[in-house]
PDB file of N, CA and C in Angstrom:
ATOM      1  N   UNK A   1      15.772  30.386  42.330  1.00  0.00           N
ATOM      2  CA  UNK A   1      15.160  29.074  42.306  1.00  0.00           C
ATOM      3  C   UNK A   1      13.930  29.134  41.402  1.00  0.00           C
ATOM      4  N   UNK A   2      14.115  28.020  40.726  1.00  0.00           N
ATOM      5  CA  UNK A   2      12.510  27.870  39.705  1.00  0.00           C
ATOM      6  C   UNK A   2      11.384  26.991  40.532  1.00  0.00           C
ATOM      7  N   UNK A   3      10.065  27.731  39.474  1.00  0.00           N
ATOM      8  CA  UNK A   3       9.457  27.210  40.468  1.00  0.00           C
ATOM      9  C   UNK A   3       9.436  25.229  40.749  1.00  0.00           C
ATOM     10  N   UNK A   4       9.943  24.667  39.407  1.00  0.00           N
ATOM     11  CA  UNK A   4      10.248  23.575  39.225  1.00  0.00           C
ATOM     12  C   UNK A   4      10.829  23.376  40.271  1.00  0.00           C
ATOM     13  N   UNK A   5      11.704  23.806  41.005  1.00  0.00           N
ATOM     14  CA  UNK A   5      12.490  23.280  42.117  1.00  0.00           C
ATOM     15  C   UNK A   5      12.520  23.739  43.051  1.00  0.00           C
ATOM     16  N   UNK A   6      11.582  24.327  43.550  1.00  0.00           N
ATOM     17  CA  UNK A   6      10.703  24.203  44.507  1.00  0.00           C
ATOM     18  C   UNK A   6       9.796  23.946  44.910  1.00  0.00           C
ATOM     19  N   UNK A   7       9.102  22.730  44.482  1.00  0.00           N
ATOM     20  CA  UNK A   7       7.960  22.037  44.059  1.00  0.00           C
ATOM     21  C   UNK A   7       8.797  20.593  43.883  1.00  0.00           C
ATOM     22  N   UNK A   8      10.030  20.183  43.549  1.00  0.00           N
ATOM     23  CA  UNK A   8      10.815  18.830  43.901  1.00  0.00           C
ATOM     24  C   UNK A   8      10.790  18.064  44.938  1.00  0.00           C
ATOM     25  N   UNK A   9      10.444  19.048  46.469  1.00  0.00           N
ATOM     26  CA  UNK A   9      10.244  18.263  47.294  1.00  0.00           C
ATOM     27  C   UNK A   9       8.605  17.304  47.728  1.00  0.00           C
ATOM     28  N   UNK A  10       7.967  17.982  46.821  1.00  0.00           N
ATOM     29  CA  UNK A  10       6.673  17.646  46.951  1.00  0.00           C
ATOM     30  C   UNK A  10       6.236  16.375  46.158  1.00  0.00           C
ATOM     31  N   UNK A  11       5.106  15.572  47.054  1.00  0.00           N
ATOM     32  CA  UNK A  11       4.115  14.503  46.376  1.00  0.00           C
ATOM     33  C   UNK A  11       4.083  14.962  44.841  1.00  0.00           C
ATOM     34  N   UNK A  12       4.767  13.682  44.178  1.00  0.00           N
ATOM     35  CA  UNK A  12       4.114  14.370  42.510  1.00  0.00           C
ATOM     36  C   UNK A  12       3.036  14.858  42.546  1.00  0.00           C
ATOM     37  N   UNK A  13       1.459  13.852  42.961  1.00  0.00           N
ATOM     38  CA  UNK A  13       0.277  14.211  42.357  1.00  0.00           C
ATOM     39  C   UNK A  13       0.401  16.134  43.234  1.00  0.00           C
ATOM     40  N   UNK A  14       0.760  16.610  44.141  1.00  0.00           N
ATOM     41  CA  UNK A  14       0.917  17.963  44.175  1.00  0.00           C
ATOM     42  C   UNK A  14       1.789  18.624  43.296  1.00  0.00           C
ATOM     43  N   UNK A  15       2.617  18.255  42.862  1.00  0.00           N
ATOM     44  CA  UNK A  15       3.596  19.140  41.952  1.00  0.00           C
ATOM     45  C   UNK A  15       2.938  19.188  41.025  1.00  0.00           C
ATOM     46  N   UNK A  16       2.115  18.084  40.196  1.00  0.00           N
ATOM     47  CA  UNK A  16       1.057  18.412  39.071  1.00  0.00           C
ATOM     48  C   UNK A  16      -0.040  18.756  39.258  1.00  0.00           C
ATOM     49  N   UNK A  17      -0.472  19.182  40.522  1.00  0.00           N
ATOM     50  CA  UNK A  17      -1.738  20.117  40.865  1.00  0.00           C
ATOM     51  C   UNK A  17      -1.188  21.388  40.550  1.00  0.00           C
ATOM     52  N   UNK A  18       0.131  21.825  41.308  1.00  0.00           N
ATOM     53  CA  UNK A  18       0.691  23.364  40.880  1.00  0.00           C
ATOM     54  C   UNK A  18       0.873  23.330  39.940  1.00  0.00           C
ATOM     55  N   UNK A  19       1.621  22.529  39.264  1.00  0.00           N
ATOM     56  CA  UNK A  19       1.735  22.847  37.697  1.00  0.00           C
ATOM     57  C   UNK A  19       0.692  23.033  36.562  1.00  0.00           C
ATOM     58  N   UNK A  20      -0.641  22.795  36.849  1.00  0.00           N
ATOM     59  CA  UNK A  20      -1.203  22.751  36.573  1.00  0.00           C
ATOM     60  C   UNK A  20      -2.360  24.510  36.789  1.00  0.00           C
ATOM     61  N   UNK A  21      -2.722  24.491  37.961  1.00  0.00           N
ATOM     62  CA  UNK A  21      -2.524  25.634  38.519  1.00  0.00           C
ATOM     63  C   UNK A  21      -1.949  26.985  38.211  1.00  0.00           C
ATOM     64  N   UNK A  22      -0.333  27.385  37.840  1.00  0.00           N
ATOM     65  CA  UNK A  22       0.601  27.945  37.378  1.00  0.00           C
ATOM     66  C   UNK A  22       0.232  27.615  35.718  1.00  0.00           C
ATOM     67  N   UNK A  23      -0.114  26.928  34.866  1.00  0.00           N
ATOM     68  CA  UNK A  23      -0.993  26.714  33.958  1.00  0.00           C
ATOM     69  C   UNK A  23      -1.456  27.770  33.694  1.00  0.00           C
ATOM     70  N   UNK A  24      -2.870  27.344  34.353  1.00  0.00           N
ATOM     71  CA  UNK A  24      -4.230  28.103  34.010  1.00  0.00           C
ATOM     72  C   UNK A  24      -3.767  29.735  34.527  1.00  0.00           C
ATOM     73  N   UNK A  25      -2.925  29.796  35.659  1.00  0.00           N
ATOM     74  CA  UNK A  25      -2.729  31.389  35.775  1.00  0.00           C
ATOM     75  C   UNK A  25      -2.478  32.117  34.539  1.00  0.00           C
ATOM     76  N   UNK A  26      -1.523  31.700  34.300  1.00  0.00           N
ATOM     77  CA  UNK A  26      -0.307  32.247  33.388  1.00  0.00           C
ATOM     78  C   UNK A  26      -0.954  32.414  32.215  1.00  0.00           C
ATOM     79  N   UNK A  27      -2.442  31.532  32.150  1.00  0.00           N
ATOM     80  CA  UNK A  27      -3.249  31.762  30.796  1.00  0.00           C
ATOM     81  C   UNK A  27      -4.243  32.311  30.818  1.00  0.00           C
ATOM     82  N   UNK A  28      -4.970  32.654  32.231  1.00  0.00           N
ATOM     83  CA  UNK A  28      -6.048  33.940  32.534  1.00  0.00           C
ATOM     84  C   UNK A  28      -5.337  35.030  32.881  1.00  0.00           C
ATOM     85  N   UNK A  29      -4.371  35.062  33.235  1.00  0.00           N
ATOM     86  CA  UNK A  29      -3.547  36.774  33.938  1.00  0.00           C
ATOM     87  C   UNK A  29      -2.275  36.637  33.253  1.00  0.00           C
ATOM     88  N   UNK A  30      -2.111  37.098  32.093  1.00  0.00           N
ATOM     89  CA  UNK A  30      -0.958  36.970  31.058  1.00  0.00           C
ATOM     90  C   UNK A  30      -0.026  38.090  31.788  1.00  0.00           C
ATOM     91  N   UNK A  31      -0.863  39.419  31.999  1.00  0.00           N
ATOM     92  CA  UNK A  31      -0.395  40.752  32.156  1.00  0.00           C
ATOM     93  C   UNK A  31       0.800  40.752  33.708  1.00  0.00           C
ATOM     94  N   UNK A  32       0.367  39.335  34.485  1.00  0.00           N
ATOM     95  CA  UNK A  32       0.730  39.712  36.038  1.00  0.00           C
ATOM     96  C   UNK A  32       2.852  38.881  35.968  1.00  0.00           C
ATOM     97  N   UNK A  33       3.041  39.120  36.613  1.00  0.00           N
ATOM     98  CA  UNK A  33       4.202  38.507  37.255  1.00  0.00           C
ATOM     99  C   UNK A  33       4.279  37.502  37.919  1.00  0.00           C
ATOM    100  N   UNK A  34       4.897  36.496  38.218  1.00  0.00           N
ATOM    101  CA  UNK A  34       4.614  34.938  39.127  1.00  0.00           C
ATOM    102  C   UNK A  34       6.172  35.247  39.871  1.00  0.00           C
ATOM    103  N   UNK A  35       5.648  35.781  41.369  1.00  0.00           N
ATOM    104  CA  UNK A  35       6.790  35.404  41.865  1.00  0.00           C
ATOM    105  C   UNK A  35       6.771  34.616  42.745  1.00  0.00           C
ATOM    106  N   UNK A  36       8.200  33.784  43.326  1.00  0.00           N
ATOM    107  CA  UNK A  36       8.491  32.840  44.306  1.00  0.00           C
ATOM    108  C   UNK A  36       8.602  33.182  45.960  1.00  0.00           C
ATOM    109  N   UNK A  37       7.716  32.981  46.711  1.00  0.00           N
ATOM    110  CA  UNK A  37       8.042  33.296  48.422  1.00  0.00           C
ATOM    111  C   UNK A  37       8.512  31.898  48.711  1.00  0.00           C
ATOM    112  N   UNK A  38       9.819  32.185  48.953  1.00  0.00           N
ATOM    113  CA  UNK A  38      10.190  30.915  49.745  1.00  0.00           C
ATOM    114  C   UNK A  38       9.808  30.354  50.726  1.00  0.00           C
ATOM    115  N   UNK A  39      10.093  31.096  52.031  1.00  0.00           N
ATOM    116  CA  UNK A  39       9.649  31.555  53.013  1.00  0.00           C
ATOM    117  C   UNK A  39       7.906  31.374  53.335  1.00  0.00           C
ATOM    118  N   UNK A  40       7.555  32.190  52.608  1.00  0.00           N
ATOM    119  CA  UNK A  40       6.007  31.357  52.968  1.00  0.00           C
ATOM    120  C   UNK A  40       5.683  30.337  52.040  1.00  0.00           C
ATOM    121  N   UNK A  41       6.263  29.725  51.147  1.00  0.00           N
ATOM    122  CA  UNK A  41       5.990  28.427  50.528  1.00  0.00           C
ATOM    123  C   UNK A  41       5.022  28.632  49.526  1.00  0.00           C
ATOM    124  N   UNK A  42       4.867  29.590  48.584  1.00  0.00           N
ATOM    125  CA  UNK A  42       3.676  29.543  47.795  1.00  0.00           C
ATOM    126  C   UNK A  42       4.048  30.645  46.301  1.00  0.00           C
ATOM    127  N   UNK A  43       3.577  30.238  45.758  1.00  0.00           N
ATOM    128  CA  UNK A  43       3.859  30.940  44.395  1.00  0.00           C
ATOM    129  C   UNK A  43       3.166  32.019  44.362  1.00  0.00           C
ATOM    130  N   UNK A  44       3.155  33.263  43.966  1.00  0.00           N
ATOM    131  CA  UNK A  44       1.958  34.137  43.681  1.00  0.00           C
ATOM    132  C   UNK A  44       2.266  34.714  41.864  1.00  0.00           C
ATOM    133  N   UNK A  45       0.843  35.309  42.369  1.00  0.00           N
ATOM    134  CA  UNK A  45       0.936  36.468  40.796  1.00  0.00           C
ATOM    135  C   UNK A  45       0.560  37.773  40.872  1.00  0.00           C
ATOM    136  N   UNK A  46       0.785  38.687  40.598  1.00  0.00           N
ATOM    137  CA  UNK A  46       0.258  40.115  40.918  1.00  0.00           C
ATOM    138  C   UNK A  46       0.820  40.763  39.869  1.00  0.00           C
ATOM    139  N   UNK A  47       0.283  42.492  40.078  1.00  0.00           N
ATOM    140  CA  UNK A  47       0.895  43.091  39.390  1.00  0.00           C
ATOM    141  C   UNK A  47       1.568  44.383  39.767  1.00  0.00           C
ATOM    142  N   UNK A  48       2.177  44.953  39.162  1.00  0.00           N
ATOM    143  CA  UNK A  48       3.151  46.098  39.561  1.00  0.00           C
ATOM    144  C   UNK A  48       3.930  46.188  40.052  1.00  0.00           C
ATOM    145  N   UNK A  49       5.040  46.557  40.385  1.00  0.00           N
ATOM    146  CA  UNK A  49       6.803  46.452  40.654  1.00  0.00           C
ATOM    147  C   UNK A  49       6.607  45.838  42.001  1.00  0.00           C
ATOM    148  N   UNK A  50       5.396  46.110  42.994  1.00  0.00           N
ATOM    149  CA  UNK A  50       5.950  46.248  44.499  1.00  0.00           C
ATOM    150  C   UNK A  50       5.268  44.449  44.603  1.00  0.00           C
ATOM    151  N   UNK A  51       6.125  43.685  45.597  1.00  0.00           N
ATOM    152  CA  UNK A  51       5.525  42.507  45.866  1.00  0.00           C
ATOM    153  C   UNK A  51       4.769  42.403  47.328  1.00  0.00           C
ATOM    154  N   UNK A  52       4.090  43.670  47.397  1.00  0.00           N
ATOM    155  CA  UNK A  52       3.225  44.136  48.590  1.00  0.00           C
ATOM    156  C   UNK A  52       1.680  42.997  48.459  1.00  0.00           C
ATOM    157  N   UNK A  53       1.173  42.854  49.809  1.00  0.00           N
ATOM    158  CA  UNK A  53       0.042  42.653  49.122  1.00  0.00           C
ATOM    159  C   UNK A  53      -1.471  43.156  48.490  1.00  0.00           C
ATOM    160  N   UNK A  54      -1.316  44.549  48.045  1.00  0.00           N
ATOM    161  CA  UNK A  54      -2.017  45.261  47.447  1.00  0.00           C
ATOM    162  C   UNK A  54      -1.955  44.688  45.968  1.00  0.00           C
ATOM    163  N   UNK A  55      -0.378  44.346  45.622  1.00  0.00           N
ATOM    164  CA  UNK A  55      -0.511  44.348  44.285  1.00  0.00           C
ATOM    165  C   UNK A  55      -0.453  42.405  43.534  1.00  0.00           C
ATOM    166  N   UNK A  56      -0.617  41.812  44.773  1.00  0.00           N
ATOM    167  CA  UNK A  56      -0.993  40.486  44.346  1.00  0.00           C
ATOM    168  C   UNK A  56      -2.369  39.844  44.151  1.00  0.00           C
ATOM    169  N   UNK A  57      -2.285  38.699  43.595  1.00  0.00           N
ATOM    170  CA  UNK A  57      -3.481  38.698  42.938  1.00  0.00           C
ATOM    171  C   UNK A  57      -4.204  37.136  43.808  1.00  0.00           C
ATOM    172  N   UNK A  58      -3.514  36.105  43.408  1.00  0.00           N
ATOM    173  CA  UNK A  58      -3.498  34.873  43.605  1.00  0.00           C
ATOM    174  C   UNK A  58      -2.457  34.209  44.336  1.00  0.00           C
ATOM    175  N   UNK A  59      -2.321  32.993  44.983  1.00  0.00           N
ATOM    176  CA  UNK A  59      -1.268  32.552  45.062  1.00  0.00           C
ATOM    177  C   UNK A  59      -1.710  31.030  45.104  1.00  0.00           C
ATOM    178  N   UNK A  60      -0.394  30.038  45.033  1.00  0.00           N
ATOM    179  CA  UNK A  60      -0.647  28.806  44.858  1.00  0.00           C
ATOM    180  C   UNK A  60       0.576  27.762  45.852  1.00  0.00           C
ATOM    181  N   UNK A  61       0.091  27.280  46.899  1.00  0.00           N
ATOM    182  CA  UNK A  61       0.927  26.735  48.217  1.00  0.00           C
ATOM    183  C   UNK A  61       0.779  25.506  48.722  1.00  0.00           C
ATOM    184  N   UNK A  62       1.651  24.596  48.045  1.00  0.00           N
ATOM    185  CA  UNK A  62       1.697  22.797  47.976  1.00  0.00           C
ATOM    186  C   UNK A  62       1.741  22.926  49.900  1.00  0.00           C
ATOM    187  N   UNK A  63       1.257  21.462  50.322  1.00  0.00           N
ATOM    188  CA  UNK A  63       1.131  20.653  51.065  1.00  0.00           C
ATOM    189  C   UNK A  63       1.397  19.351  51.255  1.00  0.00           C
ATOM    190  N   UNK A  64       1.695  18.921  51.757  1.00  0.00           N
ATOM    191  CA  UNK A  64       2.279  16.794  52.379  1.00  0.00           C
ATOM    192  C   UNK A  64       0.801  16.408  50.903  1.00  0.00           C
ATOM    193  N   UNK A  65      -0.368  17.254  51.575  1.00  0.00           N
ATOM    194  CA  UNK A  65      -1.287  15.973  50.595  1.00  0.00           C
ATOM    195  C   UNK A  65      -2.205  16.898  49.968  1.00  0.00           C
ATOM    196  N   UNK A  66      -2.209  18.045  49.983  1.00  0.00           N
ATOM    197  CA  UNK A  66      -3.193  19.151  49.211  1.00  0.00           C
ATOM    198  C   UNK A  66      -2.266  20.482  48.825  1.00  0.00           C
ATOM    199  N   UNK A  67      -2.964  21.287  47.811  1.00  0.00           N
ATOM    200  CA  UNK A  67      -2.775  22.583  47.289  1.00  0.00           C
ATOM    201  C   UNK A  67      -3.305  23.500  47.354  1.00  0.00           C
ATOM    202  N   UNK A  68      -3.382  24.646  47.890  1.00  0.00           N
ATOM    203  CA  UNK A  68      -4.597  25.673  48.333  1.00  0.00           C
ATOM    204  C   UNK A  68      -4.070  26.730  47.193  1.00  0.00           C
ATOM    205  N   UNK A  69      -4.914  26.790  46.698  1.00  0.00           N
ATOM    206  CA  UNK A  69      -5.156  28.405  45.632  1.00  0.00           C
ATOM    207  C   UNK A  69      -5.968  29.401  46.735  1.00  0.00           C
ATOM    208  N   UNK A  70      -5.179  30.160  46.299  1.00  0.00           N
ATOM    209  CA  UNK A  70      -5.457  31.832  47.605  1.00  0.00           C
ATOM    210  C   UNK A  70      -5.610  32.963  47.175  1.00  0.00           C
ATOM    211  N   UNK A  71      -6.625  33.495  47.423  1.00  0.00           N
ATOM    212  CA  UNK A  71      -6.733  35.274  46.774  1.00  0.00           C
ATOM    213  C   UNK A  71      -6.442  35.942  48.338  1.00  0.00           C
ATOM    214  N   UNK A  72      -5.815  36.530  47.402  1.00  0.00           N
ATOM    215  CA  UNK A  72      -5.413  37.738  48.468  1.00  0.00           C
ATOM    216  C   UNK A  72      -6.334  38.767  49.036  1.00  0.00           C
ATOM    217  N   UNK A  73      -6.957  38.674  48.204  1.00  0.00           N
ATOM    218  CA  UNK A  73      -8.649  39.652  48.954  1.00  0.00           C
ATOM    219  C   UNK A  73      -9.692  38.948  48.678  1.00  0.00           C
ATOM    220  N   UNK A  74      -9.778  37.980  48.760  1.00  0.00           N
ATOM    221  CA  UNK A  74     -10.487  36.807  48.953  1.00  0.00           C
ATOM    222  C   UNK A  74     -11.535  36.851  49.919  1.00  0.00           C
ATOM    223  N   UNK A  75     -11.827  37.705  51.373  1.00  0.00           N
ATOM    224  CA  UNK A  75     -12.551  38.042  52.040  1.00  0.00           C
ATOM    225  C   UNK A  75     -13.549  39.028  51.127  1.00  0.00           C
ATOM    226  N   UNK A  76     -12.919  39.332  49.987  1.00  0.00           N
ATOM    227  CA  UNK A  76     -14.169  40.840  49.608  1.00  0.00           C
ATOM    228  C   UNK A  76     -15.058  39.934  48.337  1.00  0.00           C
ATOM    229  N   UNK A  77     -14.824  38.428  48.120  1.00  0.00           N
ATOM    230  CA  UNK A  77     -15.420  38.071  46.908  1.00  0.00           C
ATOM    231  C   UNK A  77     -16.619  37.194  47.332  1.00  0.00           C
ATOM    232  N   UNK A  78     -17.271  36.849  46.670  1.00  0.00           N
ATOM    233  CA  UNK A  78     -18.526  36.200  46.988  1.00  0.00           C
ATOM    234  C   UNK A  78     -18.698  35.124  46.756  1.00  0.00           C
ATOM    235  N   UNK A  79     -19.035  34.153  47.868  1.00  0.00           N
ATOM    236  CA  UNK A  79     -18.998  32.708  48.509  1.00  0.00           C
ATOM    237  C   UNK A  79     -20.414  32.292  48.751  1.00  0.00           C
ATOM    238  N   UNK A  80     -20.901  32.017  47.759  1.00  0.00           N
ATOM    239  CA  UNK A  80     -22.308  31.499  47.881  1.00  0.00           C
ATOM    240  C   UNK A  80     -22.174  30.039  48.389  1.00  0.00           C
ATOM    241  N   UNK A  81     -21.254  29.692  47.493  1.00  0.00           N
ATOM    242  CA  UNK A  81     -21.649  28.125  47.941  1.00  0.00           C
ATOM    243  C   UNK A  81     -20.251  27.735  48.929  1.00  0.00           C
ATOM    244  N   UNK A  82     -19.691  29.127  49.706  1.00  0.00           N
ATOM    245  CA  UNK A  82     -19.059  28.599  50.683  1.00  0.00           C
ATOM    246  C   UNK A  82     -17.608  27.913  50.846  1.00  0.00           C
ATOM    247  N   UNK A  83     -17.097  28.040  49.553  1.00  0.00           N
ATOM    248  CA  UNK A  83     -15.811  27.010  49.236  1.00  0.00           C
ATOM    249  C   UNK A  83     -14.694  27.732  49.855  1.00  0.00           C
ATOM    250  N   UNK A  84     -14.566  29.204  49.771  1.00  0.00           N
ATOM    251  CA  UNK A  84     -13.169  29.860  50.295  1.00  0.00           C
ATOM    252  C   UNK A  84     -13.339  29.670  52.132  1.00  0.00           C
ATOM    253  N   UNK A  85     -11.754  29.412  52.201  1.00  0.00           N
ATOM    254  CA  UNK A  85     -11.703  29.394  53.625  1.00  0.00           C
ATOM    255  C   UNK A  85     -10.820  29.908  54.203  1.00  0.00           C
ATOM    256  N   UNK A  86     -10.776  30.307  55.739  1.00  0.00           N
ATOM    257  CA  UNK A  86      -9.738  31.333  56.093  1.00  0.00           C
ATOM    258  C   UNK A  86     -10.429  32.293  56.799  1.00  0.00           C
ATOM    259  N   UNK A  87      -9.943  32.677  57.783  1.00  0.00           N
ATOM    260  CA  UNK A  87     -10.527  33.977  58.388  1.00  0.00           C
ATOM    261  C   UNK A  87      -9.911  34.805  58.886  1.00  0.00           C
ATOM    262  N   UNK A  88      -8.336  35.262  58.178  1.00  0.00           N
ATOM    263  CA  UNK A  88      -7.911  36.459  58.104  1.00  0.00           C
ATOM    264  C   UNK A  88      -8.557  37.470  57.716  1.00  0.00           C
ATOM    265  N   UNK A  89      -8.158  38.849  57.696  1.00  0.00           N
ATOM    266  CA  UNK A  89      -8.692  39.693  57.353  1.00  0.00           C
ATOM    267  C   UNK A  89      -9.164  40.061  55.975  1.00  0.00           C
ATOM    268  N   UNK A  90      -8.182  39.616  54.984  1.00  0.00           N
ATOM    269  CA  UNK A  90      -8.657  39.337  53.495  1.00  0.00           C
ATOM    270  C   UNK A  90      -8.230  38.042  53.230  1.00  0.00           C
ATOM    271  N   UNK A  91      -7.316  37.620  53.530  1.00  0.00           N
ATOM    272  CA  UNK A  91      -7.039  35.942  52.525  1.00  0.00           C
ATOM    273  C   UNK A  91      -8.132  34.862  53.120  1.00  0.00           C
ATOM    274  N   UNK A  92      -8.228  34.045  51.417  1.00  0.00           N
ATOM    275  CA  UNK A  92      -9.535  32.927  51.921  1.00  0.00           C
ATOM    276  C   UNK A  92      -8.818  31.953  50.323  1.00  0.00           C
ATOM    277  N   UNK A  93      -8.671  30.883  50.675  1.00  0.00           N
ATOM    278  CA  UNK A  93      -8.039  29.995  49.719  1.00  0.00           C
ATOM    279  C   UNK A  93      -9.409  28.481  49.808  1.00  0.00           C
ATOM    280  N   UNK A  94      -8.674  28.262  48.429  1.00  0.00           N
ATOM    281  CA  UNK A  94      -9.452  26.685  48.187  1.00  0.00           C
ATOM    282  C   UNK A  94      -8.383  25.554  48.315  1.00  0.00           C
ATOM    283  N   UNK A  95      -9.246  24.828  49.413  1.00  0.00           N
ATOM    284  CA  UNK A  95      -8.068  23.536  49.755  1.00  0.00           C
ATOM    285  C   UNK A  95      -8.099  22.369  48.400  1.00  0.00           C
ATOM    286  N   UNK A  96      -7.389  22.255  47.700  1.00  0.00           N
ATOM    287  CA  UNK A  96      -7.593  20.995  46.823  1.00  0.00           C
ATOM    288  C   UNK A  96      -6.721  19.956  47.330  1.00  0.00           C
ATOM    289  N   UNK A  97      -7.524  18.766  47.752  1.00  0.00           N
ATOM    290  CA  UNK A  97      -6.714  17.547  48.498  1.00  0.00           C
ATOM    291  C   UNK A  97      -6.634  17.060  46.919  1.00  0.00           C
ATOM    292  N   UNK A  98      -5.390  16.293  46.888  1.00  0.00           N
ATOM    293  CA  UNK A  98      -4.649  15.816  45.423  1.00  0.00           C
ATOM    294  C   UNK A  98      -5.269  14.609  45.405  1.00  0.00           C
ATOM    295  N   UNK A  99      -5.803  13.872  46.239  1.00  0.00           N
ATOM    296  CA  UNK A  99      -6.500  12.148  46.256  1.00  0.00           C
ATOM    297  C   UNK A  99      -7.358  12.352  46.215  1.00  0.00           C
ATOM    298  N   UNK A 100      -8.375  13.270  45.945  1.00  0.00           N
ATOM    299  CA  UNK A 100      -9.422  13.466  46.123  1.00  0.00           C
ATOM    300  C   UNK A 100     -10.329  14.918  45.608  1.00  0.00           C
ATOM    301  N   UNK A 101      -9.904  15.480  44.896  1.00  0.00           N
ATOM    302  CA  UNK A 101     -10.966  17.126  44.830  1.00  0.00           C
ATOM    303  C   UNK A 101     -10.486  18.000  45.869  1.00  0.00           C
ATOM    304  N   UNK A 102     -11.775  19.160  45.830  1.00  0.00           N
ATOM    305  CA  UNK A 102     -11.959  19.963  47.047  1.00  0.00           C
ATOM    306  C   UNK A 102     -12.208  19.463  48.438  1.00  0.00           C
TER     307      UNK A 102
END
């Protein structure tokens, strides 16, 4: 499945948040891989053969009315002004509501 069509079932203005999103990845992390989790609903990028999460980087996971961009070690980066959220052990994502911003 592409990611195009898996992203069909979604609110346009979300399908052109990911697409958009999947964009800018693909043009700051040339070097990584973009693969598809069905199953958990979200695109990622990482690098190196294993799709563990040691070797991912980002990921990107539509919603009814928002898109959350997610680092995977996102707990170890620095949040001054507070925007990542989440309180797993490392993942912390940015909610982007599509009607509206952050």
């Amino acid at each position: 499945m592409t990611i195009e069509e898996f992203l069909k079932s979604y609110d346009p203005k979300v399908q052109e948040v990911c697409l958009e999103l999947r964009k800018i990845a693909l043009e700051l992390l040339p070097e990584t891989e973009e693969i598809l989790f069905e199953g958990w609903k979200n695109f990622s990028y990482g690098t190196g053969e294993s799709r563990a999460d040691k070797d991912l980087i980002i990921y990107v996971a539509p919603f009814k009315d928002s898109v959350n961009l997610g680092f995977y070690r996102g707990a170890n980066l620095p949040d001054q002004k507070k925007l990542l959220k989440g309180t797993g052990k490392l993942l912390r994502h940015i909610k982007i509501k599509v009607h509206g911003g952050l």
